[in-house]
PDB file of N, CA and C in Angstrom:
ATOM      1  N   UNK A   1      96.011  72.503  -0.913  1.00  0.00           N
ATOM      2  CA  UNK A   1      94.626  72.862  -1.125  1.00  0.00           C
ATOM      3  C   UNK A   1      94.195  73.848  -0.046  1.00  0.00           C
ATOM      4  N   UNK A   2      93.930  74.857  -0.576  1.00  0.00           N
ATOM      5  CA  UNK A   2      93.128  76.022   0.469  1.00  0.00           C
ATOM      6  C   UNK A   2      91.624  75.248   1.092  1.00  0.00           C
ATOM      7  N   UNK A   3      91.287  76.114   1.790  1.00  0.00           N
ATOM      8  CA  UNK A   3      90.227  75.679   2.889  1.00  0.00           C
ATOM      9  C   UNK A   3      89.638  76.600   3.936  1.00  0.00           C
ATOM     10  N   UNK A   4      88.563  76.889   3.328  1.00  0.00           N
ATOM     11  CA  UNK A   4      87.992  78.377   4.723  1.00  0.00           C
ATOM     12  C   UNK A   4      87.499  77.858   5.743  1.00  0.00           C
ATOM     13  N   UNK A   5      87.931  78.668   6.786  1.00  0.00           N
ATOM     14  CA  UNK A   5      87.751  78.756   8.292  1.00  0.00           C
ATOM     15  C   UNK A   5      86.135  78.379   8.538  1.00  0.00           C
ATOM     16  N   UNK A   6      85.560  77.526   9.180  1.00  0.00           N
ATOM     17  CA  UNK A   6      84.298  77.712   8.974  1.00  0.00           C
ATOM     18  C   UNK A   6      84.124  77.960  10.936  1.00  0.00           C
ATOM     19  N   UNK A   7      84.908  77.375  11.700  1.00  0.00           N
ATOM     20  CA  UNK A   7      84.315  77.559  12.965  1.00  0.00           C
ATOM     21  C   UNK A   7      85.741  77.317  13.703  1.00  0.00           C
ATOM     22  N   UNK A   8      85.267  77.174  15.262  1.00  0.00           N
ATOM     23  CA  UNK A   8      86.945  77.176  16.095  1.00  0.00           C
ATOM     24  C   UNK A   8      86.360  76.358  17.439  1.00  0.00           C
ATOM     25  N   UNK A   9      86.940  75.687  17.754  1.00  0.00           N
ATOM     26  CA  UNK A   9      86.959  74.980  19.062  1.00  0.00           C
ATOM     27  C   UNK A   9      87.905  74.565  19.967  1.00  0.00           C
ATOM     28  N   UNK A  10      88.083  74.401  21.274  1.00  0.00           N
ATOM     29  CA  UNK A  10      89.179  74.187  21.916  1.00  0.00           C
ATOM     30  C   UNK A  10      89.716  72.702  21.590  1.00  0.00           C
ATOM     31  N   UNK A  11      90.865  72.260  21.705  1.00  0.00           N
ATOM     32  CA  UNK A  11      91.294  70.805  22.078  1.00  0.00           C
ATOM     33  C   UNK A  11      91.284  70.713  23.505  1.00  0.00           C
ATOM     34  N   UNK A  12      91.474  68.950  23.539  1.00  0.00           N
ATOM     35  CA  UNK A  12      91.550  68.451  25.098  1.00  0.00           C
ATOM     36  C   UNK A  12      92.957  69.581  26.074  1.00  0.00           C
ATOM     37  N   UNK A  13      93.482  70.306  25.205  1.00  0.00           N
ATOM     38  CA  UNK A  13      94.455  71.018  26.211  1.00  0.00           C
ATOM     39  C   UNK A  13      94.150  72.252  26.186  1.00  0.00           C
ATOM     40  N   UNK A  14      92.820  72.722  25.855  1.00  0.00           N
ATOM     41  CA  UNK A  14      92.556  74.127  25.465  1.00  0.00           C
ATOM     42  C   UNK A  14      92.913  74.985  24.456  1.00  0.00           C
ATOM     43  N   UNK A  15      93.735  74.277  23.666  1.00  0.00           N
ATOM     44  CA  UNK A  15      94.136  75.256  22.308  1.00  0.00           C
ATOM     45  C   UNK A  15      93.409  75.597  21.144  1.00  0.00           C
ATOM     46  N   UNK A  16      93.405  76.095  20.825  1.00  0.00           N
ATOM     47  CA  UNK A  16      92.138  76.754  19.606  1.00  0.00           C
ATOM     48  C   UNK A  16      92.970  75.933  18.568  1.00  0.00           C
ATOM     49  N   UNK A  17      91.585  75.150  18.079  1.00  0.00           N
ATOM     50  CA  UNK A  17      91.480  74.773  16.315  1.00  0.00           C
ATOM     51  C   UNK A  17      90.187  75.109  15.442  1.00  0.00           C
ATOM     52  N   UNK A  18      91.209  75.812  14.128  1.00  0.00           N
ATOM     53  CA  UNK A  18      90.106  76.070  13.222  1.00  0.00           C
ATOM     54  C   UNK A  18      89.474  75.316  12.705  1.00  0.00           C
ATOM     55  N   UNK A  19      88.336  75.059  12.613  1.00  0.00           N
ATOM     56  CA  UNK A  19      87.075  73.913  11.501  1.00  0.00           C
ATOM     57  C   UNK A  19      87.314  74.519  10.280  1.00  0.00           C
ATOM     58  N   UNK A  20      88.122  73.781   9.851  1.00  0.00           N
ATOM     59  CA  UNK A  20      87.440  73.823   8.214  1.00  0.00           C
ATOM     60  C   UNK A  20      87.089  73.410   7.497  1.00  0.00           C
ATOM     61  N   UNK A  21      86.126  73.820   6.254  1.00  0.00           N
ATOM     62  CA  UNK A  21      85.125  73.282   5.327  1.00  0.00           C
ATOM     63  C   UNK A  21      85.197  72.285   4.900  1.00  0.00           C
ATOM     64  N   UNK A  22      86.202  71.351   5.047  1.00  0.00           N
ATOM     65  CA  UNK A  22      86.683  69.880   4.102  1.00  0.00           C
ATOM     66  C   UNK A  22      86.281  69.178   5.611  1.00  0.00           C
ATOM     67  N   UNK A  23      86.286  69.945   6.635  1.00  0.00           N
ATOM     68  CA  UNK A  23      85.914  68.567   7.658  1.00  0.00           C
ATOM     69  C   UNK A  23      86.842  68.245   8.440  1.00  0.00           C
ATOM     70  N   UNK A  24      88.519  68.990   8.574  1.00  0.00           N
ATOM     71  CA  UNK A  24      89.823  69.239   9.144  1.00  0.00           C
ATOM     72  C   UNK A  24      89.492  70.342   9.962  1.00  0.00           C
ATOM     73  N   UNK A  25      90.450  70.057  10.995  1.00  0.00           N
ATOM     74  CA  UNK A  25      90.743  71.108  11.869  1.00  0.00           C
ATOM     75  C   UNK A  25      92.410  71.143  11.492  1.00  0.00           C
ATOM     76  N   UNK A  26      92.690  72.438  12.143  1.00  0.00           N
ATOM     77  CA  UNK A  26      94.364  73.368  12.149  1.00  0.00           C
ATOM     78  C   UNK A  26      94.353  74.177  13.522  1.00  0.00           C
ATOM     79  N   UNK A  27      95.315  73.485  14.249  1.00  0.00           N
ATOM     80  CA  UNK A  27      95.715  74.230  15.530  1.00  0.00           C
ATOM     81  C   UNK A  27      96.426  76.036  15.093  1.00  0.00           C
ATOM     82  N   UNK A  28      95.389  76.992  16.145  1.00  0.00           N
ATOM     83  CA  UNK A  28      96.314  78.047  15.505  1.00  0.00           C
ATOM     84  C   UNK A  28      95.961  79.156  16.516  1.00  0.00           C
ATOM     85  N   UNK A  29      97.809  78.140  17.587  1.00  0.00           N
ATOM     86  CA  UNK A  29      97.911  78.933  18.448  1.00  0.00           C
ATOM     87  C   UNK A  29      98.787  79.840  18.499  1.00  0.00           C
ATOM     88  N   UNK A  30      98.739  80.458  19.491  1.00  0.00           N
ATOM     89  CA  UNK A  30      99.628  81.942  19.646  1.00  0.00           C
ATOM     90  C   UNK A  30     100.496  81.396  20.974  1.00  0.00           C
ATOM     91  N   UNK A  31     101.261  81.686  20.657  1.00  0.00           N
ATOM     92  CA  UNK A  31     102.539  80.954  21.248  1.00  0.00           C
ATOM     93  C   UNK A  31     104.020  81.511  20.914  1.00  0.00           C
ATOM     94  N   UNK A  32     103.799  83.426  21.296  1.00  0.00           N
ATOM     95  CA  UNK A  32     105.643  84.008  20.935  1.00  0.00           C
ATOM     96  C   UNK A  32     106.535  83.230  21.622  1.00  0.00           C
ATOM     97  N   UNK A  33     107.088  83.306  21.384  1.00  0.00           N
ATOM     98  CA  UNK A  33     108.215  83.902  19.877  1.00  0.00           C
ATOM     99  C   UNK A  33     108.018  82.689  18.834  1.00  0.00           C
ATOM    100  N   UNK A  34     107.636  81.485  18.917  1.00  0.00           N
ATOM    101  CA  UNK A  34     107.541  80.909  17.424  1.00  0.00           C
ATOM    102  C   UNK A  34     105.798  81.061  16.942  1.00  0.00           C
ATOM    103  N   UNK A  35     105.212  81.532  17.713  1.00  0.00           N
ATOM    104  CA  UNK A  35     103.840  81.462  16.571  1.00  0.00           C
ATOM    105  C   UNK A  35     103.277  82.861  17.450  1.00  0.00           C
ATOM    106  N   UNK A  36     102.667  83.613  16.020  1.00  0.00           N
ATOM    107  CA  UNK A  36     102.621  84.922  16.356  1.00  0.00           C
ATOM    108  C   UNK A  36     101.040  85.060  15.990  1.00  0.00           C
ATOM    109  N   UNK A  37     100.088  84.377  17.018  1.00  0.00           N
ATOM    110  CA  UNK A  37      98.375  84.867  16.385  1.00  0.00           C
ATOM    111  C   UNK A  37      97.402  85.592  17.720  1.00  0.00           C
ATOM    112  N   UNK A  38      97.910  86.840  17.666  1.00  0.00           N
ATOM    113  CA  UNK A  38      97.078  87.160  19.081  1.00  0.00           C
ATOM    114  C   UNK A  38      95.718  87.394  18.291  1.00  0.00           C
ATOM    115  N   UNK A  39      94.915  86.839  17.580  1.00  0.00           N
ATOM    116  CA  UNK A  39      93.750  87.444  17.373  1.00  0.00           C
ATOM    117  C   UNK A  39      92.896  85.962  17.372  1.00  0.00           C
ATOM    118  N   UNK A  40      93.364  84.914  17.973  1.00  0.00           N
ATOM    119  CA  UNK A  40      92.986  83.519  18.350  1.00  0.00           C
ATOM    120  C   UNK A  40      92.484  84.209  20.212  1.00  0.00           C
ATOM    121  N   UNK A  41      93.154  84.841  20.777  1.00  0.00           N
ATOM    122  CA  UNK A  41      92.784  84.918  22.357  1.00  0.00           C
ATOM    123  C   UNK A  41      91.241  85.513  22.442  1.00  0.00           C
ATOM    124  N   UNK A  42      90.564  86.337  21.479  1.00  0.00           N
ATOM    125  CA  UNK A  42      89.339  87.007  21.765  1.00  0.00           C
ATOM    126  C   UNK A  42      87.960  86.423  21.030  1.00  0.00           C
ATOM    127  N   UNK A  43      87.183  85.960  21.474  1.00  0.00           N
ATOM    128  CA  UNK A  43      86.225  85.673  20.223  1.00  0.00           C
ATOM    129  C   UNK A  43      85.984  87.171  19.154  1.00  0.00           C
ATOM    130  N   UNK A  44      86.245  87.888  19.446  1.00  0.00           N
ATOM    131  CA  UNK A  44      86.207  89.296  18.045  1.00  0.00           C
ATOM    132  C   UNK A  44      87.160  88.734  17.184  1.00  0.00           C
ATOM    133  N   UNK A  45      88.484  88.196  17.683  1.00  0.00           N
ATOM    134  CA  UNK A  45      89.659  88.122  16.875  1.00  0.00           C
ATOM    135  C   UNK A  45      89.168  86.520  15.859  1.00  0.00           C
ATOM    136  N   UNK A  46      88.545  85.343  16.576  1.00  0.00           N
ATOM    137  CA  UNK A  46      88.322  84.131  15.753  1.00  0.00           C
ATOM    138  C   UNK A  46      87.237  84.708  14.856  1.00  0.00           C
ATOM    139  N   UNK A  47      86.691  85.421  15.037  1.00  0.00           N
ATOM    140  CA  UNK A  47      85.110  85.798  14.226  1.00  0.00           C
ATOM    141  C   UNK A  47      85.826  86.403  12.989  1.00  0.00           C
ATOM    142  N   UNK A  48      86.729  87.128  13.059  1.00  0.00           N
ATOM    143  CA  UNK A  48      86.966  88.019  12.354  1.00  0.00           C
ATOM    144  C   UNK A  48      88.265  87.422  11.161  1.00  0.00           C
ATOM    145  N   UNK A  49      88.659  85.708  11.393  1.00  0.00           N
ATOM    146  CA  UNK A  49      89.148  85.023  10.355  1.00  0.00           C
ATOM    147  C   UNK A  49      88.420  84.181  10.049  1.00  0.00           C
ATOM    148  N   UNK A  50      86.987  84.095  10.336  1.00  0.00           N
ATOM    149  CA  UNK A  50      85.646  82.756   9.587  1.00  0.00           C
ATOM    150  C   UNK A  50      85.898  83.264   7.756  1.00  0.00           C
ATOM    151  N   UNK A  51      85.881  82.317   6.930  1.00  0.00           N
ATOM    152  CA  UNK A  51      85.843  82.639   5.706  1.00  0.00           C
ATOM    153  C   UNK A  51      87.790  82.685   5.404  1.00  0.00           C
ATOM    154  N   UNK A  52      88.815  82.722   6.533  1.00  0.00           N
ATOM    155  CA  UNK A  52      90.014  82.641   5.803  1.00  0.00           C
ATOM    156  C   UNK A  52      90.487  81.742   5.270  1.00  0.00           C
ATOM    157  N   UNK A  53      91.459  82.152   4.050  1.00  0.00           N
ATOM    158  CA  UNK A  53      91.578  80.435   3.763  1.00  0.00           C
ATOM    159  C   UNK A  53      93.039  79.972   4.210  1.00  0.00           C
ATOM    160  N   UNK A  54      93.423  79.205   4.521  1.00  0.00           N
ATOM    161  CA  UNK A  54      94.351  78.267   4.648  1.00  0.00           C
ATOM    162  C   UNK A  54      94.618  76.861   3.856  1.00  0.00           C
ATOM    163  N   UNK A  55      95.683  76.773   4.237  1.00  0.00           N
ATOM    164  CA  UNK A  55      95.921  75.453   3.718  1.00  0.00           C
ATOM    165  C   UNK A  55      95.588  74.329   4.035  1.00  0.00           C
ATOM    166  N   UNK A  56      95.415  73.194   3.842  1.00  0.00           N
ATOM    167  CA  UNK A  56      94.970  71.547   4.221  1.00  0.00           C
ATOM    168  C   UNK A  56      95.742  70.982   4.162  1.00  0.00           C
ATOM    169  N   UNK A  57      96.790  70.265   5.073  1.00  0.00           N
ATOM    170  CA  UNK A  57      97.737  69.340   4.233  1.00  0.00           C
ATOM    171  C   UNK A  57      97.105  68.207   4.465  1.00  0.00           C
ATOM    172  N   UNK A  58      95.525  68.304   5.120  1.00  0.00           N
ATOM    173  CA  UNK A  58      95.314  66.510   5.569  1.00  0.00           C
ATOM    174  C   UNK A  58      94.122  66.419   4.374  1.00  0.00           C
ATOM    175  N   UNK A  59      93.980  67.662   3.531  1.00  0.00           N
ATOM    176  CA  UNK A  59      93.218  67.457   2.043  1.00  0.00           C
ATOM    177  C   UNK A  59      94.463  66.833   1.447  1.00  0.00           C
ATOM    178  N   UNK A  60      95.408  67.146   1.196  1.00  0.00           N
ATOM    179  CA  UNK A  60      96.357  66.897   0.291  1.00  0.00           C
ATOM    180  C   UNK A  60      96.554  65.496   0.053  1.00  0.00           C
ATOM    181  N   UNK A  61      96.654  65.037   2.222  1.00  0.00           N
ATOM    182  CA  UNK A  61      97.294  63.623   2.139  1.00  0.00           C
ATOM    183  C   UNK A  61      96.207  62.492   1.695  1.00  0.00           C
ATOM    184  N   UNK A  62      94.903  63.225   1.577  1.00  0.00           N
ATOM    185  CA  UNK A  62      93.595  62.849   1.913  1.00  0.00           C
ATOM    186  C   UNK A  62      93.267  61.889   3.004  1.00  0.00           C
ATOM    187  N   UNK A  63      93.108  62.637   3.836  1.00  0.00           N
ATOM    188  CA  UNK A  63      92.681  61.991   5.215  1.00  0.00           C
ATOM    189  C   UNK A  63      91.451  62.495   5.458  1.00  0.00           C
ATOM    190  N   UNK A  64      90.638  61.769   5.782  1.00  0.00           N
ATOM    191  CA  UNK A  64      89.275  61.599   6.250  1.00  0.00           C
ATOM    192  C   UNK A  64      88.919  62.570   7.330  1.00  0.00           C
ATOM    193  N   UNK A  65      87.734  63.102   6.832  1.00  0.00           N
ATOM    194  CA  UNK A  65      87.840  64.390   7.907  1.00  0.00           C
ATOM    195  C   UNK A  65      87.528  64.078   9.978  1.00  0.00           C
ATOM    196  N   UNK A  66      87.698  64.820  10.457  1.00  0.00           N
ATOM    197  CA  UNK A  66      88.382  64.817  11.927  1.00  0.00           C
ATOM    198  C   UNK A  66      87.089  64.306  12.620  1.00  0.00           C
ATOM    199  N   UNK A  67      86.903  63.753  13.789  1.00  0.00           N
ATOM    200  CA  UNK A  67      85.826  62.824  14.877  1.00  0.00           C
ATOM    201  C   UNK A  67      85.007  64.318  14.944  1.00  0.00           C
ATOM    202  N   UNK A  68      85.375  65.394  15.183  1.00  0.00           N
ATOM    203  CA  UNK A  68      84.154  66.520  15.315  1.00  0.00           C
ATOM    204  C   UNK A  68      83.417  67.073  14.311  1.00  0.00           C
ATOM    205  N   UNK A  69      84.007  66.581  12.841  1.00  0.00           N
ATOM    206  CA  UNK A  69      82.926  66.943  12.136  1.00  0.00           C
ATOM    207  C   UNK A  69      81.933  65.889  11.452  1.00  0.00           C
ATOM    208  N   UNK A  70      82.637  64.803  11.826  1.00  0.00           N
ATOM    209  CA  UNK A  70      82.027  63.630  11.714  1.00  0.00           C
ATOM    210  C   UNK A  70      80.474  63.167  12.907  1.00  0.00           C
ATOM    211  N   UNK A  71      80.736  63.667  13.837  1.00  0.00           N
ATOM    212  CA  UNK A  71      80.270  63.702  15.189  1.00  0.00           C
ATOM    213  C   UNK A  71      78.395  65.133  14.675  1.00  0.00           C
ATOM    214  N   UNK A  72      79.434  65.891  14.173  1.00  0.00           N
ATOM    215  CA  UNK A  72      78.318  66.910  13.962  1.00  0.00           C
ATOM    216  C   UNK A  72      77.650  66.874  12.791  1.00  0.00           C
ATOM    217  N   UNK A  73      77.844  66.142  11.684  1.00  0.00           N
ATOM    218  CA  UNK A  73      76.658  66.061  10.630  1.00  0.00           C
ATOM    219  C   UNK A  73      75.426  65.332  10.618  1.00  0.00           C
TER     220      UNK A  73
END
Protein backbone atom coordinates (compact mmCIF):
# COMPACT_ATOMS: atom_id res chain seq x y z
CA UNK A 1 0.00 0.00 0.00
CA UNK A 2 1.39 3.43 -1.05
CA UNK A 3 1.37 6.28 1.45
CA UNK A 4 2.34 10.09 1.10
CA UNK A 5 4.96 11.72 2.96
CA UNK A 6 3.10 14.01 5.14
CA UNK A 7 6.00 15.28 7.57
CA UNK A 8 9.70 14.15 8.93
CA UNK A 9 11.14 13.96 12.32
CA UNK A 10 14.26 12.81 13.95
CA UNK A 11 14.45 9.40 16.01
CA UNK A 12 16.02 8.95 19.49
CA UNK A 13 19.41 8.54 17.35
CA UNK A 14 18.82 11.43 15.09
CA UNK A 15 17.81 9.76 11.94
CA UNK A 16 15.17 11.18 9.81
CA UNK A 17 11.68 9.45 9.59
CA UNK A 18 9.05 10.15 7.20
CA UNK A 19 5.27 10.68 8.71
CA UNK A 20 3.03 9.21 6.76
CA UNK A 21 -0.63 9.68 6.15
CA UNK A 22 -1.80 6.21 7.59
CA UNK A 23 -0.08 7.30 10.87
CA UNK A 24 3.53 5.20 10.11
CA UNK A 25 6.71 6.47 10.00
CA UNK A 26 9.80 5.05 7.41
CA UNK A 27 13.38 5.66 8.33
CA UNK A 28 15.02 7.30 5.24
CA UNK A 29 18.42 7.58 5.82
CA UNK A 30 21.34 8.34 3.73
CA UNK A 31 23.87 6.14 4.58
CA UNK A 32 26.50 5.34 1.19
CA UNK A 33 27.18 2.96 -0.09
CA UNK A 34 23.95 0.99 0.96
CA UNK A 35 21.36 3.81 1.10
CA UNK A 36 21.68 6.57 -1.31
CA UNK A 37 19.21 9.78 -0.03
CA UNK A 38 21.23 12.96 0.16
CA UNK A 39 18.13 15.06 -0.09
CA UNK A 40 17.06 13.82 3.68
CA UNK A 41 20.38 16.12 5.00
CA UNK A 42 18.65 19.69 4.06
CA UNK A 43 15.25 20.79 5.07
CA UNK A 44 14.88 22.05 1.05
CA UNK A 45 15.62 18.37 0.27
CA UNK A 46 12.64 16.81 3.04
CA UNK A 47 10.22 19.64 1.80
CA UNK A 48 10.69 18.81 -1.51
CA UNK A 49 9.45 14.81 -1.01
CA UNK A 50 6.07 15.96 1.27
CA UNK A 51 3.28 14.41 -0.96
CA UNK A 52 5.78 11.27 -2.10
CA UNK A 53 4.43 8.17 -2.05
CA UNK A 54 5.95 5.17 -0.68
CA UNK A 55 5.21 2.11 0.47
CA UNK A 56 3.69 0.86 4.01
CA UNK A 57 4.55 -2.46 4.91
CA UNK A 58 3.15 -1.71 8.53
CA UNK A 59 -0.34 -0.81 6.36
CA UNK A 60 0.00 -4.11 4.87
CA UNK A 61 0.78 -5.98 8.17
CA UNK A 62 -1.80 -3.67 9.69
CA UNK A 63 -0.20 -2.31 12.52
CA UNK A 64 -1.55 0.42 14.40
CA UNK A 65 -0.21 3.62 13.65
CA UNK A 66 3.22 4.83 15.50
CA UNK A 67 3.22 6.69 19.47
CA UNK A 68 3.84 10.15 17.39
CA UNK A 69 0.93 10.22 15.57
CA UNK A 70 -1.05 8.94 18.11
CA UNK A 71 0.52 11.51 20.58
CA UNK A 72 -0.42 14.34 17.98
CA UNK A 73 -4.13 13.99 17.16
Amino acid sequence: MERSIVGFHRDEFGDWVAELECGHGQHVRHDPPWQSRPWTVTAEGRASRLGYRVKCLKCVRQEPPAEWARRDA
